[in-house]
C-alpha atoms as a PDB file:
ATOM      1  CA  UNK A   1      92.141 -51.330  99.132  1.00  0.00           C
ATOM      2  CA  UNK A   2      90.836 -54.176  96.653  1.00  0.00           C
ATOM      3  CA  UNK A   3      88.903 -53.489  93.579  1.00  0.00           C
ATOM      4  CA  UNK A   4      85.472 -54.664  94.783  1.00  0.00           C
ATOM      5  CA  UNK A   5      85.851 -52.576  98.692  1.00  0.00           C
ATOM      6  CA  UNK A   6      86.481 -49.749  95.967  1.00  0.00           C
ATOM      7  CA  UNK A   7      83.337 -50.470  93.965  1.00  0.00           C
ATOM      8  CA  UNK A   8      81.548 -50.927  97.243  1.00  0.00           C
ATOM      9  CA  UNK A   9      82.276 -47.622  98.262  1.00  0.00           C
ATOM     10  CA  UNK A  10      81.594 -45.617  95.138  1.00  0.00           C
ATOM     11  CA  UNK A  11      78.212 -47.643  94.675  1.00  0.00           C
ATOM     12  CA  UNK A  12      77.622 -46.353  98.525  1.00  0.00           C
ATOM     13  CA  UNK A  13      78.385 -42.663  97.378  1.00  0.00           C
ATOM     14  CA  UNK A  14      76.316 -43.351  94.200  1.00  0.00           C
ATOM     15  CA  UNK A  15      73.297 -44.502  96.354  1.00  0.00           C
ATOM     16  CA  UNK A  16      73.906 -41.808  98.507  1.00  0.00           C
ATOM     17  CA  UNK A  17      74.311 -39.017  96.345  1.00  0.00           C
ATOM     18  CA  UNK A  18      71.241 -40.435  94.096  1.00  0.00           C
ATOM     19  CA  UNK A  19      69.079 -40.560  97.287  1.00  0.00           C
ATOM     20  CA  UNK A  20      70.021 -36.519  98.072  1.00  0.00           C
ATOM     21  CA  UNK A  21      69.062 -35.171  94.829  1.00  0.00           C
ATOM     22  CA  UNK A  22      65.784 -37.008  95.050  1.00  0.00           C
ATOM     23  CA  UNK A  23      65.373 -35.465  98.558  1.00  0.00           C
ATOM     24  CA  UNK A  24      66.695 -32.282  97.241  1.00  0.00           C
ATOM     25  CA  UNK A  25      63.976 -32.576  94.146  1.00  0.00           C
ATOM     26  CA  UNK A  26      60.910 -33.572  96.407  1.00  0.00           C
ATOM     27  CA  UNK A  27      61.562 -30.632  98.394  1.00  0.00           C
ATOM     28  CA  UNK A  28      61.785 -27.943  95.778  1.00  0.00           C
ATOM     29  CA  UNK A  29      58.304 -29.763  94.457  1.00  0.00           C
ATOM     30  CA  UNK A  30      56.923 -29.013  97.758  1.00  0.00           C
ATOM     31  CA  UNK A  31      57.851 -25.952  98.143  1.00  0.00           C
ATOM     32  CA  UNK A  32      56.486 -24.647  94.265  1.00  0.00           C
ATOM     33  CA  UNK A  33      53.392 -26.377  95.227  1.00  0.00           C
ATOM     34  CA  UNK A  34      53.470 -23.975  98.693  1.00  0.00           C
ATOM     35  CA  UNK A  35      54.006 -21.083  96.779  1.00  0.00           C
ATOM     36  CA  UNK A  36      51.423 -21.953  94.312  1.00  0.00           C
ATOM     37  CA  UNK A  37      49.011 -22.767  97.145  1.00  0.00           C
ATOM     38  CA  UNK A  38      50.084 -19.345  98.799  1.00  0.00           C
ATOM     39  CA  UNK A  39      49.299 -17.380  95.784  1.00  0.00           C
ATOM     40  CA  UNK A  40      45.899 -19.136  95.213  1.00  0.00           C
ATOM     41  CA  UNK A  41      44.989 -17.959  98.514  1.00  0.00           C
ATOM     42  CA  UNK A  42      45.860 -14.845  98.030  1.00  0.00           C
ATOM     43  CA  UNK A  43      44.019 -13.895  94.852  1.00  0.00           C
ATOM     44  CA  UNK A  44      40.930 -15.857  96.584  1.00  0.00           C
ATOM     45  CA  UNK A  45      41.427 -13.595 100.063  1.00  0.00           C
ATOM     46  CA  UNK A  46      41.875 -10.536  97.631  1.00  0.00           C
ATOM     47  CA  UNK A  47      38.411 -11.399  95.291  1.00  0.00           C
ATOM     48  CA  UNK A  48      36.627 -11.672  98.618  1.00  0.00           C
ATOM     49  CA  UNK A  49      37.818  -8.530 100.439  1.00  0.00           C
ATOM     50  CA  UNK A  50      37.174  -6.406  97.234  1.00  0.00           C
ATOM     51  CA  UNK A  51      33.092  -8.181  97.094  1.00  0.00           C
ATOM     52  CA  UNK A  52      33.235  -7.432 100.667  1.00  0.00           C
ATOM     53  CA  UNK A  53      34.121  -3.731 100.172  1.00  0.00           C
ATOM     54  CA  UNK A  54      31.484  -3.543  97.241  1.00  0.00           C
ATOM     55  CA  UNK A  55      28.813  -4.795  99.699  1.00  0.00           C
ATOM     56  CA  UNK A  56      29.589  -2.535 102.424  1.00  0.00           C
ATOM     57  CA  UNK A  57      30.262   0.331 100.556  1.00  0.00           C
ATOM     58  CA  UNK A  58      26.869  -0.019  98.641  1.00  0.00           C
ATOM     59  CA  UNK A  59      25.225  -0.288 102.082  1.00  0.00           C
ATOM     60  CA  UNK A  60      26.640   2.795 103.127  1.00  0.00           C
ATOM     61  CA  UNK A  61      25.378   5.140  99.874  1.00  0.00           C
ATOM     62  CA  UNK A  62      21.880   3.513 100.223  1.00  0.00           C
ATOM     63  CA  UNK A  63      21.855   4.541 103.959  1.00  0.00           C
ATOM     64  CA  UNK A  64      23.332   8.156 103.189  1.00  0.00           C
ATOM     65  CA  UNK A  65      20.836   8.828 100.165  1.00  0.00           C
ATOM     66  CA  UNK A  66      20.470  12.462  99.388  1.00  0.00           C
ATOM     67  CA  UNK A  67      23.507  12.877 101.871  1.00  0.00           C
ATOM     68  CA  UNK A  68      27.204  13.375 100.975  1.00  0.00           C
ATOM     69  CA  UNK A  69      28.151  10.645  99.387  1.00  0.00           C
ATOM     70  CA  UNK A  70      31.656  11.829  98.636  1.00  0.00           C
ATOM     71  CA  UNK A  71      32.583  11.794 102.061  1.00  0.00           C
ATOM     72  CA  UNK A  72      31.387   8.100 102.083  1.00  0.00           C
ATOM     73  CA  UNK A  73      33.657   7.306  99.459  1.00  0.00           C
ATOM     74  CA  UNK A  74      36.660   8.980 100.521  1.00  0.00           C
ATOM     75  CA  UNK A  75      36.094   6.858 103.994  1.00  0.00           C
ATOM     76  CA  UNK A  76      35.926   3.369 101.966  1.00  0.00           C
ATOM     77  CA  UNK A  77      39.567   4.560 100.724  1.00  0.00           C
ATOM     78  CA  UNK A  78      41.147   2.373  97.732  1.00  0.00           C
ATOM     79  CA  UNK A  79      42.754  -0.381  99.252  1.00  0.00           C
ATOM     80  CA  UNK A  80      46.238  -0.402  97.664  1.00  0.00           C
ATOM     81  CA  UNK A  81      49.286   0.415 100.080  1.00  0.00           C
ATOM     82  CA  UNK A  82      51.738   2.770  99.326  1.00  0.00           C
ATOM     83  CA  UNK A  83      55.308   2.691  97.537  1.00  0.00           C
ATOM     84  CA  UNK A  84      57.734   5.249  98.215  1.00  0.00           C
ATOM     85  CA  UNK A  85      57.556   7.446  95.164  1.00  0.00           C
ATOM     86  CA  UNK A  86      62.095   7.140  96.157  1.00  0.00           C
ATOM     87  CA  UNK A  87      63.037   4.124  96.889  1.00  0.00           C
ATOM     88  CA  UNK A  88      65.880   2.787  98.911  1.00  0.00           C
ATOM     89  CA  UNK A  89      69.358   2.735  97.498  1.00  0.00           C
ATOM     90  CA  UNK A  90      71.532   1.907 100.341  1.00  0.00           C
ATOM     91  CA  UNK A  91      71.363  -1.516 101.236  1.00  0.00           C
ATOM     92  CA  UNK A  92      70.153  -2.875 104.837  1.00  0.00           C
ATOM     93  CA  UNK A  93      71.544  -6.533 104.772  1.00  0.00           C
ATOM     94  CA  UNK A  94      73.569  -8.736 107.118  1.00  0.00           C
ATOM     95  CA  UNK A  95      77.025  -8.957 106.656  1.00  0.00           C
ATOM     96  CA  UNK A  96      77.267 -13.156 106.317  1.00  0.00           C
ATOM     97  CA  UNK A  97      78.894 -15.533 104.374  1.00  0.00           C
ATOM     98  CA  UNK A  98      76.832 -17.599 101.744  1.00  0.00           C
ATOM     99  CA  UNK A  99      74.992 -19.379 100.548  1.00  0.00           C
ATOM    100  CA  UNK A 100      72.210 -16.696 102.108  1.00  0.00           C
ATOM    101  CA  UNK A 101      68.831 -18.316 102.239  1.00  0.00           C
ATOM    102  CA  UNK A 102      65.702 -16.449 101.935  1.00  0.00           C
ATOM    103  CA  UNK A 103      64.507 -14.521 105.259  1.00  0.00           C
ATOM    104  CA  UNK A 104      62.086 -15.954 107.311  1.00  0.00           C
ATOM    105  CA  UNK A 105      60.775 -12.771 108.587  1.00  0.00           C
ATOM    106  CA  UNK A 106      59.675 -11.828 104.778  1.00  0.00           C
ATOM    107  CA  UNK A 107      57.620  -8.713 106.107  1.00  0.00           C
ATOM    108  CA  UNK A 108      60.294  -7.306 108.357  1.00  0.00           C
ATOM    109  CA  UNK A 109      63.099  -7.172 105.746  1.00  0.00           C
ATOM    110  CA  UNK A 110      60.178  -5.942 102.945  1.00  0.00           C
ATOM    111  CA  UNK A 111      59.675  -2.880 105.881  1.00  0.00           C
ATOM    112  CA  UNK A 112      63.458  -2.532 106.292  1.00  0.00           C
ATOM    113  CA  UNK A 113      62.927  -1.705 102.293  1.00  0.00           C
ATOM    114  CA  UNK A 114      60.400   0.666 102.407  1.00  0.00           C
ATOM    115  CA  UNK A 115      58.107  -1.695 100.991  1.00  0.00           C
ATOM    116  CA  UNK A 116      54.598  -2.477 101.687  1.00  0.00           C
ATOM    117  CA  UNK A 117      53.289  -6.320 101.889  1.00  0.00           C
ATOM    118  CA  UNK A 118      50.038  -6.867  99.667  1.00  0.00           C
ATOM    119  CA  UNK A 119      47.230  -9.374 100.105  1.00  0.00           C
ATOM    120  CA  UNK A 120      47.511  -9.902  95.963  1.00  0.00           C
ATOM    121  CA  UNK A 121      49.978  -9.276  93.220  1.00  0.00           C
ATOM    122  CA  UNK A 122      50.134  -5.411  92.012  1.00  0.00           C
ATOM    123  CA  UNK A 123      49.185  -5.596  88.383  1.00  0.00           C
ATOM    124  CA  UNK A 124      49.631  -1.671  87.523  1.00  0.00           C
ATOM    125  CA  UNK A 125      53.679  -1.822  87.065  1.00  0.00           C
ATOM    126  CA  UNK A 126      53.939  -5.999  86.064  1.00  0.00           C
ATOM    127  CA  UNK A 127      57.595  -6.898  85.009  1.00  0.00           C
ATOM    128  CA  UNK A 128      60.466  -9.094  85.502  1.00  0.00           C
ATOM    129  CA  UNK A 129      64.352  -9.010  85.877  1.00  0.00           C
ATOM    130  CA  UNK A 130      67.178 -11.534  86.618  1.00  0.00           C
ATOM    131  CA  UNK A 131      69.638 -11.294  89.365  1.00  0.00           C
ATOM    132  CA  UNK A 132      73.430 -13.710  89.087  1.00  0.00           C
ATOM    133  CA  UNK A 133      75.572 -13.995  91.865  1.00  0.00           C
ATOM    134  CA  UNK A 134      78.883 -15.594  91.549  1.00  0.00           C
ATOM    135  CA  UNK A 135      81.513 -16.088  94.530  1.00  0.00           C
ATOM    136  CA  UNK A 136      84.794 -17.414  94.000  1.00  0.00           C
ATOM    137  CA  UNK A 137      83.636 -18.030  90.419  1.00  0.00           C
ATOM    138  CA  UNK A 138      80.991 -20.510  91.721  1.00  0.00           C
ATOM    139  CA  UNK A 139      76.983 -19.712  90.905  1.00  0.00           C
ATOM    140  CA  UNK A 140      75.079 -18.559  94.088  1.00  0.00           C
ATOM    141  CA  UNK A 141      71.287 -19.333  94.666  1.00  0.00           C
ATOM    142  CA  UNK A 142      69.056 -16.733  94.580  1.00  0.00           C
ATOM    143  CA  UNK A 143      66.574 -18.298  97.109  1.00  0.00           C
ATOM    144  CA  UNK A 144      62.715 -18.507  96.187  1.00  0.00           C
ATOM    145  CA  UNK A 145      60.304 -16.506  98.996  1.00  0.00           C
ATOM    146  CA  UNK A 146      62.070 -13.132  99.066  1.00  0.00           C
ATOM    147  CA  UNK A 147      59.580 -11.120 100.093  1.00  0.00           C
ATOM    148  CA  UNK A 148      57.001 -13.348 100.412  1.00  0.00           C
ATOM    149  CA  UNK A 149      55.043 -13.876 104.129  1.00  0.00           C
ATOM    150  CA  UNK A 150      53.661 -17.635 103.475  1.00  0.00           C
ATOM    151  CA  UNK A 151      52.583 -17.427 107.466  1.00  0.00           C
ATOM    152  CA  UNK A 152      50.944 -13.971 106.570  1.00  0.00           C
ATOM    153  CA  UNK A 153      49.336 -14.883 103.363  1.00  0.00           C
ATOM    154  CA  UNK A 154      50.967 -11.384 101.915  1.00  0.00           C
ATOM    155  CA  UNK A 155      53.571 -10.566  99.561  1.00  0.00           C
ATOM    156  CA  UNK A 156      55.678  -7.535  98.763  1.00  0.00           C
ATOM    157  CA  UNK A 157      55.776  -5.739  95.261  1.00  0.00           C
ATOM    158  CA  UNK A 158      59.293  -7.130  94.785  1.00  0.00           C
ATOM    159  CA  UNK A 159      59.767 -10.759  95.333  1.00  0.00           C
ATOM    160  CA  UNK A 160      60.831 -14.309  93.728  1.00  0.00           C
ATOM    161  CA  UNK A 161      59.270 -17.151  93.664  1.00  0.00           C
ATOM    162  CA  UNK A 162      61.449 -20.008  92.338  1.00  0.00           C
ATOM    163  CA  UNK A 163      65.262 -20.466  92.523  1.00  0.00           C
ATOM    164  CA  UNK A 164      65.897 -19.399  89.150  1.00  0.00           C
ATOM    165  CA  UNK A 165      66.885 -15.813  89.820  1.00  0.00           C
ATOM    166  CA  UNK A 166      63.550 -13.844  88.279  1.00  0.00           C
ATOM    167  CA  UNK A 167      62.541 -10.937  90.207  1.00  0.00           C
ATOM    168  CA  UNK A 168      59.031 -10.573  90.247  1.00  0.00           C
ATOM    169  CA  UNK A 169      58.167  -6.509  90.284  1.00  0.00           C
ATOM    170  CA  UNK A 170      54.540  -6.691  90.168  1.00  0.00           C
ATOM    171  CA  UNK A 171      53.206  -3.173  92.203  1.00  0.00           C
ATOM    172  CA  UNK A 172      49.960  -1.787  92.671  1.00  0.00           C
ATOM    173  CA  UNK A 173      51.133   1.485  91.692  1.00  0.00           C
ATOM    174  CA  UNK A 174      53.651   3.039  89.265  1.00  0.00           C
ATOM    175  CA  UNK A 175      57.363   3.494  90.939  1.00  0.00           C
ATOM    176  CA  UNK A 176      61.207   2.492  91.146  1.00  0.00           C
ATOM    177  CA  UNK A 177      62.106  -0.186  92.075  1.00  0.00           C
ATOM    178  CA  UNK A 178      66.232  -0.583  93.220  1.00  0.00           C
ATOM    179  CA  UNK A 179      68.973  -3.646  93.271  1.00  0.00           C
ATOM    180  CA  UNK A 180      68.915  -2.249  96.632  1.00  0.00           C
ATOM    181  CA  UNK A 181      65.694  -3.199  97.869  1.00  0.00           C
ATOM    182  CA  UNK A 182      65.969  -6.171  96.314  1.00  0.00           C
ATOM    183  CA  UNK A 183      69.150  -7.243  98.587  1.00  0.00           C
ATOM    184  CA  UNK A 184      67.529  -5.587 101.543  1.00  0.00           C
ATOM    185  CA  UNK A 185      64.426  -7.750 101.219  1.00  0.00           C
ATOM    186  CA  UNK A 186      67.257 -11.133 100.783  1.00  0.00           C
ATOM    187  CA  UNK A 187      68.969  -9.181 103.959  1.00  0.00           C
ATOM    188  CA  UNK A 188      72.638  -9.797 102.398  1.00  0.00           C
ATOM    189  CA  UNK A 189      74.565  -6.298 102.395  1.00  0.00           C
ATOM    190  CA  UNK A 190      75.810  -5.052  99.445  1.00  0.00           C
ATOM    191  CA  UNK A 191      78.076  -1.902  98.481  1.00  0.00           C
ATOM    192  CA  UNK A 192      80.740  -0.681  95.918  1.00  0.00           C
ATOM    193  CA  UNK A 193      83.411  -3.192  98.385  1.00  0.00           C
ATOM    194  CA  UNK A 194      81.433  -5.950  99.830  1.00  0.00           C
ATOM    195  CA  UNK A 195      78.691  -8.295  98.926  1.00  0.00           C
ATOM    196  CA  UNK A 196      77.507 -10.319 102.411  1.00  0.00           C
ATOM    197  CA  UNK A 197      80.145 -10.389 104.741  1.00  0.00           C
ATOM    198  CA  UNK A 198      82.922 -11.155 101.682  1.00  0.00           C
ATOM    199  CA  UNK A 199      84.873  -7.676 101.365  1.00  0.00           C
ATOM    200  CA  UNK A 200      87.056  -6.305  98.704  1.00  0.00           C
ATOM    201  CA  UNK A 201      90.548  -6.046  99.532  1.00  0.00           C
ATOM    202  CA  UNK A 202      93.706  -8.709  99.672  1.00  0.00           C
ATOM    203  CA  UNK A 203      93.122  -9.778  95.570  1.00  0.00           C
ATOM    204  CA  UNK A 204      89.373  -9.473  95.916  1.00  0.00           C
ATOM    205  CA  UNK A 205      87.516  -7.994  93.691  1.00  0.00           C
ATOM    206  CA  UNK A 206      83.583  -7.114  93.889  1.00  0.00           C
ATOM    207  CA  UNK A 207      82.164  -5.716  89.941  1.00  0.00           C
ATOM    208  CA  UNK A 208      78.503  -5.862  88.972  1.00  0.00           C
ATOM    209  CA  UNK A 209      77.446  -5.759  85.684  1.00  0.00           C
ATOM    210  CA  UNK A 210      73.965  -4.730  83.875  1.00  0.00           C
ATOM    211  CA  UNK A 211      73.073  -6.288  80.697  1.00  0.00           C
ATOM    212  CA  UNK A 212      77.065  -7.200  80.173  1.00  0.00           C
ATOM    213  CA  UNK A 213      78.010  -3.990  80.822  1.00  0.00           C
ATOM    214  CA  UNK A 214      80.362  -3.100  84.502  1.00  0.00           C
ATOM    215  CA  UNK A 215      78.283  -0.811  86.710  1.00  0.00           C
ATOM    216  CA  UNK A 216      80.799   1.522  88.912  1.00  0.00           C
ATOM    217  CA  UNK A 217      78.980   3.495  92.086  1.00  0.00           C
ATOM    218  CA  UNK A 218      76.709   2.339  94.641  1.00  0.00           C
ATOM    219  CA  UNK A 219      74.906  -1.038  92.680  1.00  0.00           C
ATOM    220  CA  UNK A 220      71.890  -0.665  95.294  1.00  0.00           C
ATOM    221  CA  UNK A 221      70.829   2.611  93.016  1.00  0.00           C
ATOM    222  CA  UNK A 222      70.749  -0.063  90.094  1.00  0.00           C
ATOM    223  CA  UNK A 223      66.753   1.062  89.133  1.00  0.00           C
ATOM    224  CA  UNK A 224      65.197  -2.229  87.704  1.00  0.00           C
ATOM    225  CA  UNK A 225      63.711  -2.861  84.457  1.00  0.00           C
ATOM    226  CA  UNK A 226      61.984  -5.228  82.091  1.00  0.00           C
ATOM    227  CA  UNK A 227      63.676  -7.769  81.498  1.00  0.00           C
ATOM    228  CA  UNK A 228      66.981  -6.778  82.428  1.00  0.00           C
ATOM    229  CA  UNK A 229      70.012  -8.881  83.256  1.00  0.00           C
ATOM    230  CA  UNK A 230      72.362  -8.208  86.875  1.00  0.00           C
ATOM    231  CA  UNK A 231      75.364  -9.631  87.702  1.00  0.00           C
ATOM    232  CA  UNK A 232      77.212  -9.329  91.040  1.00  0.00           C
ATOM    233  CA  UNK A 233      80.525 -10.853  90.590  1.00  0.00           C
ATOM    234  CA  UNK A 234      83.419 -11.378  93.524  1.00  0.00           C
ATOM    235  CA  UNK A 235      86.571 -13.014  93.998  1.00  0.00           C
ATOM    236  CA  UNK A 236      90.017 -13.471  92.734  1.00  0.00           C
ATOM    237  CA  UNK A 237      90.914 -11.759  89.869  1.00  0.00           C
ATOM    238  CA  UNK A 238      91.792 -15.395  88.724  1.00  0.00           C
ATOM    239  CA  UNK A 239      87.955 -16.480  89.954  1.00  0.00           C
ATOM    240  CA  UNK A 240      86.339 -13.596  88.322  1.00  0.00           C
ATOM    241  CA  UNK A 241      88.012 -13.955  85.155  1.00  0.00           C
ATOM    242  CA  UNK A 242      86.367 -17.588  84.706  1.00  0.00           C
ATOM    243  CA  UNK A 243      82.938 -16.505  85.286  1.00  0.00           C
ATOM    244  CA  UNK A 244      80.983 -16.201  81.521  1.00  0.00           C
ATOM    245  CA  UNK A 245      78.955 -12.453  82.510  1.00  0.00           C
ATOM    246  CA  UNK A 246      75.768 -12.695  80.779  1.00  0.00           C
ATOM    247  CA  UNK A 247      74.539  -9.917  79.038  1.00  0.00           C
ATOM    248  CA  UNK A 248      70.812 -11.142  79.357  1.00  0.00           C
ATOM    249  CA  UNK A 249      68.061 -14.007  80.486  1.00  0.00           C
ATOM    250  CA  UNK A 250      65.592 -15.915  78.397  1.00  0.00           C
ATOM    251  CA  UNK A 251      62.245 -15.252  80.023  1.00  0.00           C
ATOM    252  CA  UNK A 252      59.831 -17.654  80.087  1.00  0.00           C
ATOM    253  CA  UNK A 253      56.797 -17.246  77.533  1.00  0.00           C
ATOM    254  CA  UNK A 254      54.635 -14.214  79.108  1.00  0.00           C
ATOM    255  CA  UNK A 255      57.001 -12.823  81.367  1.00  0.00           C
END
């Protein structure tokens, strides 16, 4: 092949490639602006159900005055759904290969969890933790949506927003919250010997990792906390042994 057919063809896969990560960035701009637009609508549905409530509810006492108004209130009830006070630890996930995208039925896998789907974010229990995955020593995406319902307009407790692996725990109550639900919600199994459908066995290896530190045991019991680092590692022992574990995240500013 002559020098300029060569030149040719890697301007061609220049072009090309350029043109797919400008595809690939347009995208991921319209799908932040979705979310954003999801979430905006969901504070604004929230702000008018709660008025809503206030006006009915004050209807109600004024039309019950000198009656029992305690029966009134218990019959307005408080609006917030509830979270198991255990949660799930054994992971209810398909058994595919990735990359594993988020679920498009975010409400069925967030009931396959235990979970309940809100109309706004909880703000009692409000923190944040990181999820890695690496296969065959190669980063895997945790996808943005888990657990949220854009057709719905709802959103579970646990969910992410962006592709950056932050896992939004925001719940209108005070509770657990598992690794497991978290994997049930993405619908990608998980156990002490296989991570998707990729099983341990034949020179793979599955370990997961908490702030830097191995985790043995079932890592769907893995309870989250603020601003704590997971890693789910699986391959070769060769693979594995390239991957850098972190031992934590740099949160943005607030979080």
């Amino acid at each position: 092949m002559s020098k300029n057919a060569k030149s040719t063809k890697s301007t061609k896969a220049t072009t090309a490639e350029r043109r797919a990560r400008v595809a690939a960035q347009r995208e991921a701009a319209r799908r932040a602006e979705a979310r954003r637009t999801l979430i905006r609508r969901i504070s604004v549905t929230a702000g008018v159900l709660v008025l809503a409530g206030g006006v009915v509810g004050g209807a109600i006492l004024v039309h019950n005055a000198g009656g029992d108004s305690t029966t009134s209130a218990k019959g307005q009830g408080n609006g917030i759904k509830s979270v198991p006070a255990t949660p799930l630890t054994a992971v209810k996930g398909a058994a595919t290969s990735p990359p594993w995208a988020a679920p498009k039925a975010a409400s069925a896998r967030a009931k396959a969890a235990g979970l309940p789907m809100l109309g706004t974010e909880g703000q009692v229990l409000h923190i944040h933790a990181h999820l890695d995955v690496f296969v065959n020593g190669k980063a895997v995406t945790v996808p943005a949506d888990i657990g949220i319902d854009e057709e719905q307009q709802q959103l579970s407790p646990l969910h992410t927003h962006d592709t950056t692996g932050v896992i939004h725990i925001e719940s209108p109550t005070k509770a657990d919250f598992t690794l497991g639900q978290v994997m049930t919600e993405w619908d990608v199994a998980l156990s002490e010997k296989a991570i998707g459908g990729l099983k341990t066995g034949g020179g793979d290896e599955l370990h997961v990792y908490v702030n830097g530190k191995e985790r043995t045991g079932n890592p769907g019991a893995i309870k989250l906390a603020a601003h704590q680092e997971i890693a789910i590692v699986y391959g070769k022992a060769a693979d594995t042994a390239k991957v850098k574990v972190p031992s934590s995240y740099t949160f943005p500013e607030g979080e």
